[in-house]
C-alpha atoms as a PDB file:
ATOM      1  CA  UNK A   1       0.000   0.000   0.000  1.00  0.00           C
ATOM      2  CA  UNK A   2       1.295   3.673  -0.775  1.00  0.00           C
ATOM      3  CA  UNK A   3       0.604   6.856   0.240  1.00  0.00           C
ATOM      4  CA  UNK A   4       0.580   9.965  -1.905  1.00  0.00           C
ATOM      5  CA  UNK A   5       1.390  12.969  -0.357  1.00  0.00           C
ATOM      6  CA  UNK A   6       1.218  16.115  -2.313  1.00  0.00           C
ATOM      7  CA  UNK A   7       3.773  18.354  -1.016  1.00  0.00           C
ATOM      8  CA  UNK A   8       3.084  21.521  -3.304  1.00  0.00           C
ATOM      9  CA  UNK A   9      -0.424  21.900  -1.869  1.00  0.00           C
ATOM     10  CA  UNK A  10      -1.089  25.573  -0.499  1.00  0.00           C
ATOM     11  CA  UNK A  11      -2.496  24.778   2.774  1.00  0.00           C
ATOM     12  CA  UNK A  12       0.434  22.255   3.590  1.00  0.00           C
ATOM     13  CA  UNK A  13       3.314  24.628   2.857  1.00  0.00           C
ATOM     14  CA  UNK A  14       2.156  28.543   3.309  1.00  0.00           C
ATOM     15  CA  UNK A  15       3.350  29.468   6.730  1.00  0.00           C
ATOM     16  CA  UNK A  16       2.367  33.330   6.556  1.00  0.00           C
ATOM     17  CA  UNK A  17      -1.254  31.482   6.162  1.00  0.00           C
ATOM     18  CA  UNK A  18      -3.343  31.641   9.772  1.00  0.00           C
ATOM     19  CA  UNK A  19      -5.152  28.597  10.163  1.00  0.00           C
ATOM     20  CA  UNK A  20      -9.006  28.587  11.225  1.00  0.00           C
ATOM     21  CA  UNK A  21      -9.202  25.833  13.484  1.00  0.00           C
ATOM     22  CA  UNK A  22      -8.431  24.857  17.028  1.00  0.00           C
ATOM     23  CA  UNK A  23      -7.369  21.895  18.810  1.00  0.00           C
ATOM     24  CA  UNK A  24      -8.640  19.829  22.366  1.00  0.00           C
ATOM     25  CA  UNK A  25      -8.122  16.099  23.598  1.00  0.00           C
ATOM     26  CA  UNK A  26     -11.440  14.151  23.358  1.00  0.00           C
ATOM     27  CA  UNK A  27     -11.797  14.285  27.026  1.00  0.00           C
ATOM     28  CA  UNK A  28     -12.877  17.811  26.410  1.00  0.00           C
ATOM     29  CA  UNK A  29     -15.675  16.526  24.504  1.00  0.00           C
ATOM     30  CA  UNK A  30     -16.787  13.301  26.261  1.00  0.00           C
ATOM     31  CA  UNK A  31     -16.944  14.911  29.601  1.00  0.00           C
ATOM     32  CA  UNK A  32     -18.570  18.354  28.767  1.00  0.00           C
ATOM     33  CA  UNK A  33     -21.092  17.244  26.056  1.00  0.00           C
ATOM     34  CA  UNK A  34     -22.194  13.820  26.770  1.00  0.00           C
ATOM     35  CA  UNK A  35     -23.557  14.916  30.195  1.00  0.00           C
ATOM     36  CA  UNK A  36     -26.056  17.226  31.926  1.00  0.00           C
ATOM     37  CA  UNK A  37     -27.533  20.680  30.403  1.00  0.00           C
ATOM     38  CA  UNK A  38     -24.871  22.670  32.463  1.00  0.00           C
ATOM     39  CA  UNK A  39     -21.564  21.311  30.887  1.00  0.00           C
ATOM     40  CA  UNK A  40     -22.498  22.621  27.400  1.00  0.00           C
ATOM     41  CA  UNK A  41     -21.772  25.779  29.109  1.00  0.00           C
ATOM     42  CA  UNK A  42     -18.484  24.943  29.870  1.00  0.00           C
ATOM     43  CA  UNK A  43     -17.751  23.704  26.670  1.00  0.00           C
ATOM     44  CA  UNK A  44     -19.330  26.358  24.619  1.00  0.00           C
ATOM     45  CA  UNK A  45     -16.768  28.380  27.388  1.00  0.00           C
ATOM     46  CA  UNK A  46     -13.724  26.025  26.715  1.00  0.00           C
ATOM     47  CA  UNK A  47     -14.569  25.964  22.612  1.00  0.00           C
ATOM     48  CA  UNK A  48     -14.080  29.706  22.739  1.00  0.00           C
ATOM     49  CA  UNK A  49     -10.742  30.007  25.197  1.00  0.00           C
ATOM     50  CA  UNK A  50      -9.212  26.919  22.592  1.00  0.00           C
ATOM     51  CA  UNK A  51     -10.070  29.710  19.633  1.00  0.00           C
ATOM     52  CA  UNK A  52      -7.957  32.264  21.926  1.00  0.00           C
ATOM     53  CA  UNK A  53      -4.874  30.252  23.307  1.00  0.00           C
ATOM     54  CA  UNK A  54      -1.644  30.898  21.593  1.00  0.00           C
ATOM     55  CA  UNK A  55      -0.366  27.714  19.437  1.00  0.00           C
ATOM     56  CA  UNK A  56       2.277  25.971  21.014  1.00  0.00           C
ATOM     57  CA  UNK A  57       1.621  26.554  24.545  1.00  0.00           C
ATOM     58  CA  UNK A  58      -2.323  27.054  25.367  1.00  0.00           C
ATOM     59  CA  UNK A  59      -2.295  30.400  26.831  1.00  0.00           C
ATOM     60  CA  UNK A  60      -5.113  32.939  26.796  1.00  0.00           C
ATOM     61  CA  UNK A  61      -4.384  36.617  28.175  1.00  0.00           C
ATOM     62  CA  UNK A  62      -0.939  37.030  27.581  1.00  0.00           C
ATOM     63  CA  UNK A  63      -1.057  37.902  23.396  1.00  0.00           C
ATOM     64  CA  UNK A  64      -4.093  39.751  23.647  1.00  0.00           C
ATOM     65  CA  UNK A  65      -5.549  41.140  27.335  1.00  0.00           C
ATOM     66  CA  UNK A  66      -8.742  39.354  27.703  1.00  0.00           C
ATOM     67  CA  UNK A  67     -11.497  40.267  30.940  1.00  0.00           C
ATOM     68  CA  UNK A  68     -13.938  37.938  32.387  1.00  0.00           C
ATOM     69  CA  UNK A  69     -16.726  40.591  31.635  1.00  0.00           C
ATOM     70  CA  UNK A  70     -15.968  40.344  28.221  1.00  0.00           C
ATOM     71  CA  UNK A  71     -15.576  36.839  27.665  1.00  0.00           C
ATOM     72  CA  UNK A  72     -18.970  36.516  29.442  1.00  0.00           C
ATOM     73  CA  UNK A  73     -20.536  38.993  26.965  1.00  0.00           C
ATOM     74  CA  UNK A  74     -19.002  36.929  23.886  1.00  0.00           C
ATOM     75  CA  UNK A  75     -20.441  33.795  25.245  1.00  0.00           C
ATOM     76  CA  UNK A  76     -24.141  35.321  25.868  1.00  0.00           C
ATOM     77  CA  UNK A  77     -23.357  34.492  29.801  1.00  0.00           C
ATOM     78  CA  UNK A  78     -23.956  36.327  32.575  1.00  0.00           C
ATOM     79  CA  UNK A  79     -21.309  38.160  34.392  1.00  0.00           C
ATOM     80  CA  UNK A  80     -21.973  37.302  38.058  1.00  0.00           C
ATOM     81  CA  UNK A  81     -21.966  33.674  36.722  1.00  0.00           C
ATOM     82  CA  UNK A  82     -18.536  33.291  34.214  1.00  0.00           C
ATOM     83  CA  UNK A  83     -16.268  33.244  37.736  1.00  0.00           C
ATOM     84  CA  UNK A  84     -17.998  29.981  38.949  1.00  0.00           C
ATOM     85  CA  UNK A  85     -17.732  28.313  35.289  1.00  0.00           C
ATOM     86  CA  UNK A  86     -14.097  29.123  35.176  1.00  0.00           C
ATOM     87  CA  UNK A  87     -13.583  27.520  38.480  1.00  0.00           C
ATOM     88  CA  UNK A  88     -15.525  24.371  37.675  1.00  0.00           C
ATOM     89  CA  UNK A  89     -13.428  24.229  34.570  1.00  0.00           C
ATOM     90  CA  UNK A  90     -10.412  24.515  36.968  1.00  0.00           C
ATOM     91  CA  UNK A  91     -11.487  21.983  39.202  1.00  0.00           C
ATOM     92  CA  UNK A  92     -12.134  19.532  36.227  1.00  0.00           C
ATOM     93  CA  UNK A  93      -8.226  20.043  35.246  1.00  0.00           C
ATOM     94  CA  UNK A  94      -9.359  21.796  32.084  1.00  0.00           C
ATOM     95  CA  UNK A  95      -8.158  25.054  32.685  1.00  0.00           C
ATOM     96  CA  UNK A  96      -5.479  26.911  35.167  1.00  0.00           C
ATOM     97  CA  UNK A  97      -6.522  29.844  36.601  1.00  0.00           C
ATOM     98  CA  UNK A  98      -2.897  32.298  36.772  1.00  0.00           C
ATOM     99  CA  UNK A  99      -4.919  35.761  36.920  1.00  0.00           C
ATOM    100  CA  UNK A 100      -8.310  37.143  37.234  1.00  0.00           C
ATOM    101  CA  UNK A 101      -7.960  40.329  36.414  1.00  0.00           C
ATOM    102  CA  UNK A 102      -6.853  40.508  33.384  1.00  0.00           C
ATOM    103  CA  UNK A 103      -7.825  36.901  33.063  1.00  0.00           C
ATOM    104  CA  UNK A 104      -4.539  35.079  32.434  1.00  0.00           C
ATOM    105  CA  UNK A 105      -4.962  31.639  32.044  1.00  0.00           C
ATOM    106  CA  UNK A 106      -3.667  27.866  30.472  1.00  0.00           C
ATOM    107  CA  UNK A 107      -6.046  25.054  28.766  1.00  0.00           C
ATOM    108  CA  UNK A 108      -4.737  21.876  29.735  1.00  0.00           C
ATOM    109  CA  UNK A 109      -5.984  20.215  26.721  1.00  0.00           C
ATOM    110  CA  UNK A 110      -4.403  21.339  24.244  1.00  0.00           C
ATOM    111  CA  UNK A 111      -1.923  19.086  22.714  1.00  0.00           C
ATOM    112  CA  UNK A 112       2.080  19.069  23.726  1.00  0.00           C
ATOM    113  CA  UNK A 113       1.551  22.172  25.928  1.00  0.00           C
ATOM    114  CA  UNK A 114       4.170  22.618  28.610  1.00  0.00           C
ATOM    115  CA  UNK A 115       2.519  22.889  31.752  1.00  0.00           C
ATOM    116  CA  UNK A 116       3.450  25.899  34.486  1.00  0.00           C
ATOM    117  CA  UNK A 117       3.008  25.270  38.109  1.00  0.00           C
ATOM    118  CA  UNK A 118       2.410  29.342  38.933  1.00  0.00           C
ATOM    119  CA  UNK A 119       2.467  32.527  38.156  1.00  0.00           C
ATOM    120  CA  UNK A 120       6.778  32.771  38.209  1.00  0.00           C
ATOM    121  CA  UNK A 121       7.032  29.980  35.732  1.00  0.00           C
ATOM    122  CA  UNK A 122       4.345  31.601  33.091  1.00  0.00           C
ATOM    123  CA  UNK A 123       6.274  34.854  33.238  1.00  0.00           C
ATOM    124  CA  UNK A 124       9.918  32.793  33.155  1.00  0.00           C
ATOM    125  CA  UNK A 125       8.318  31.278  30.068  1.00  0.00           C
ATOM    126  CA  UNK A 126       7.063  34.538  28.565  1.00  0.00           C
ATOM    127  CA  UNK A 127      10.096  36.435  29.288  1.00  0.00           C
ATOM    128  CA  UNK A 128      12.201  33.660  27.101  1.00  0.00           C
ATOM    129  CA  UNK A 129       9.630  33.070  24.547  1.00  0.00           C
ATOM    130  CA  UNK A 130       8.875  36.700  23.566  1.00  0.00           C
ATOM    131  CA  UNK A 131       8.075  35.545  19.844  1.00  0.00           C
ATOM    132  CA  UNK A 132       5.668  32.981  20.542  1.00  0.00           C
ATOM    133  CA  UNK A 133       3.445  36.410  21.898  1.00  0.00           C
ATOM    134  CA  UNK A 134       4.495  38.728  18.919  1.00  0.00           C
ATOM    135  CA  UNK A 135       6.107  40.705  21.767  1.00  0.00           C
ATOM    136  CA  UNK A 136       9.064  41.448  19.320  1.00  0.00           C
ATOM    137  CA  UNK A 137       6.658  43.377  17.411  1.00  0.00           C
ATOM    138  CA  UNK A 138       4.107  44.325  19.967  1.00  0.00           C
ATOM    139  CA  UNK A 139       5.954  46.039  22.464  1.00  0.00           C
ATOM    140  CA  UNK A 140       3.222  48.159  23.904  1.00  0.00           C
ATOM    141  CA  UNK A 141       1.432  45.050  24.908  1.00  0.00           C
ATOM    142  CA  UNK A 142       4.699  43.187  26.067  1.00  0.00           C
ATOM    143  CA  UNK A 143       4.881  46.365  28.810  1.00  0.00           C
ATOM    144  CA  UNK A 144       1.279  46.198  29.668  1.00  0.00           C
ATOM    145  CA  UNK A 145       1.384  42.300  30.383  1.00  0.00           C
ATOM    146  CA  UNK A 146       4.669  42.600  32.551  1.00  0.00           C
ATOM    147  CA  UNK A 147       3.305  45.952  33.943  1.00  0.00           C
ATOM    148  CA  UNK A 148       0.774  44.067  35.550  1.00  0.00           C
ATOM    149  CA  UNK A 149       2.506  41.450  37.076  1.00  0.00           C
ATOM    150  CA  UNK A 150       5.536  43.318  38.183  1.00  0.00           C
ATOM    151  CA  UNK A 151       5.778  42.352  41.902  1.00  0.00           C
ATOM    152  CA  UNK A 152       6.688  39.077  40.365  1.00  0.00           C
ATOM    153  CA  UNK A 153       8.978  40.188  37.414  1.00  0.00           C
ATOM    154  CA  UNK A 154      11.431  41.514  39.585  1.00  0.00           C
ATOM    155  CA  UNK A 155      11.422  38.322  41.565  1.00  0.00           C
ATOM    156  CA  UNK A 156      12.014  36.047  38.831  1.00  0.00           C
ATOM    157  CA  UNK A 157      14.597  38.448  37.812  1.00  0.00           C
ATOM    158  CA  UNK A 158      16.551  37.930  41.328  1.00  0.00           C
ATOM    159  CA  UNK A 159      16.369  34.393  41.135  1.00  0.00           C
ATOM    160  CA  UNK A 160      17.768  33.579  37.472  1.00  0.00           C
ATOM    161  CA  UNK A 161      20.776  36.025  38.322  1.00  0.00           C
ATOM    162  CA  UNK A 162      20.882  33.310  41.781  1.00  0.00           C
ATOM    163  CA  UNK A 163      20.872  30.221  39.789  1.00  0.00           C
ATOM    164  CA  UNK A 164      22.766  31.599  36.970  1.00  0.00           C
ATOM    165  CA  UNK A 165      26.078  29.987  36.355  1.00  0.00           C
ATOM    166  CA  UNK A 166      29.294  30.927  34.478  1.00  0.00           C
ATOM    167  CA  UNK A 167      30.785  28.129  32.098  1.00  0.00           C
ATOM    168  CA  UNK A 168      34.128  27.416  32.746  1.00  0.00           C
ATOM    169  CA  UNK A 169      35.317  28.261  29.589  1.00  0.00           C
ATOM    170  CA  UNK A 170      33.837  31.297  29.429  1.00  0.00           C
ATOM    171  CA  UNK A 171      36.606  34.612  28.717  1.00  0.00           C
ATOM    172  CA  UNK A 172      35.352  36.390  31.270  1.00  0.00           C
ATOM    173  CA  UNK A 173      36.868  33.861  33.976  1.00  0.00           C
ATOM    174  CA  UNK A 174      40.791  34.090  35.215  1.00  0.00           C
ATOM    175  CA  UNK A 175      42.955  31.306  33.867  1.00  0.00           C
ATOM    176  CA  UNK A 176      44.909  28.920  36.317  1.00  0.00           C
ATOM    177  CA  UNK A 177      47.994  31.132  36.254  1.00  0.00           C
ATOM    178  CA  UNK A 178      45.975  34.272  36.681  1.00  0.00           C
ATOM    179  CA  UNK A 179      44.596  32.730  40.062  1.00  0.00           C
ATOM    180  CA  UNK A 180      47.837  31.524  41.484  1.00  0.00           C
ATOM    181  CA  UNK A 181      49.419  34.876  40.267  1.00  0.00           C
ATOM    182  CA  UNK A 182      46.532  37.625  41.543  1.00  0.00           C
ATOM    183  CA  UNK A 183      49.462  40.446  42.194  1.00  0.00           C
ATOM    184  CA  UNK A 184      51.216  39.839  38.398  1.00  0.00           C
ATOM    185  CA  UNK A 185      54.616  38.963  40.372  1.00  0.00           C
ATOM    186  CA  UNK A 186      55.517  36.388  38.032  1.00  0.00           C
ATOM    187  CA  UNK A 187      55.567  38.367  35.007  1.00  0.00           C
END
C-alpha cells in the first residue's frame, strides 16, 4: 500500500497562512457534552478560550488582554456567573486559573503544551519566549502584560541572576595562572 502525499499543496506549505481551526483532547468533549444541560456551558466556554490560546503553549491573556466581563458577553453568559464556570473548569483540570484580572490563564488540553506550576514559571516562560506572543513586534502590549505582574517580574529576575552559572570556559573567567598569580609577580 502507498501513500501519496502532495507536497506543493497551499495549505500544507504557506506558513504566513493563519489557520481557522483549534485543537482539544477528546476528554474535552466526552466529559462536557455527553452529560447534563450545564456542561455545554463549559464547553461552549472552553470551545471559545481553545479559539484564543496561543499555538504551542495554550495560553489565553498574555497575546491579547482578555477580561472575564468580556468573555462573558461573547459567550451570551452572565457576568456574576462566568467566575464559577471558570472555576468548575479549573477543578475539572481543564483550565489553570494564573490571573483574574486581566484573566490570564492555560487550557490543559491542548496538545504538547508545557505545563506551568504558577504565576513565576508563566512569566519565566514569557520572558524567554517573547516571539511565541508577537512581543518582538508588539511592544506596547509586552509592557502592559509585565506591567501588571511586576511584583513578580522583579522576583524572577533575582532568582535567574541566583541560579545563573558561568561556564568554565567562558573569557570572562581568570585562567589557572591568573589565580595563582593575583598580584602579576611572576611576570
Amino acid at each position: 500500500m502507498s501513500l501519496n502525499i502532495n507536497n506543493k499543496s497551499s495549505l500544507v506549505n504557506n506558513s504566513n497562512e493563519e489557520f481557522n481551526y483549534f485543537t482539544l483532547n477528546k476528554k474535552v468533549f466526552n466529559e462536557l457534552i455527553l452529560i447534563p444541560r450545564q456542561k455545554n456551558t463549559l464547553f461552549q466556554i472552553m470551545v471559545h478560550l481553545a479559539c484564543k490560546v496561543t499555538y504551542k503553549n495554550g495560553l489565553v491573556g498574555v497575546h491579547s488582554e482578555i477580561n472575564k466581563t468580556g468573555l462573558a458577553k461573547e459567550l451570551g453568559i452572565n457576568d456574576g456567573h462566568i467566575t464559577r464556570y471558570l472555576k468548575q473548569l479549573e477543578d475539572l483540570n481543564f483550565i489553570k486559573l494564573f490571573n483574574t484580572t486581566p484573566l490570564v490563564l492555560q487550557v490543559l488540553e491542548v496538545p504538547q503544551a508545557p505545563v506551568f506550576n504558577d504565576i513565576k514559571g508563566l512569566l519565566l516562560y514569557v520572558h524567554m519566549n517573547p516571539q511565541q506572543f508577537n512581543f518582538h513586534r508588539n511592544l506596547s502590549r509586552k509592557t502592559a502584560f509585565f506591567e501588571t505582574f511586576k511584583e513578580y517580574n522583579s522576583q524572577i529576575l533575582v532568582d535567574k541572576i541566583k541560579n545563573a552559572e558561568v561556564p568554565e570556559d567562558h573569557p570572562s573567567n581568570p585562567t589557572i595562572e591568573e589565580i595563582e598569580d593575583i598580584f602579576g609577580f611572576k611576570k
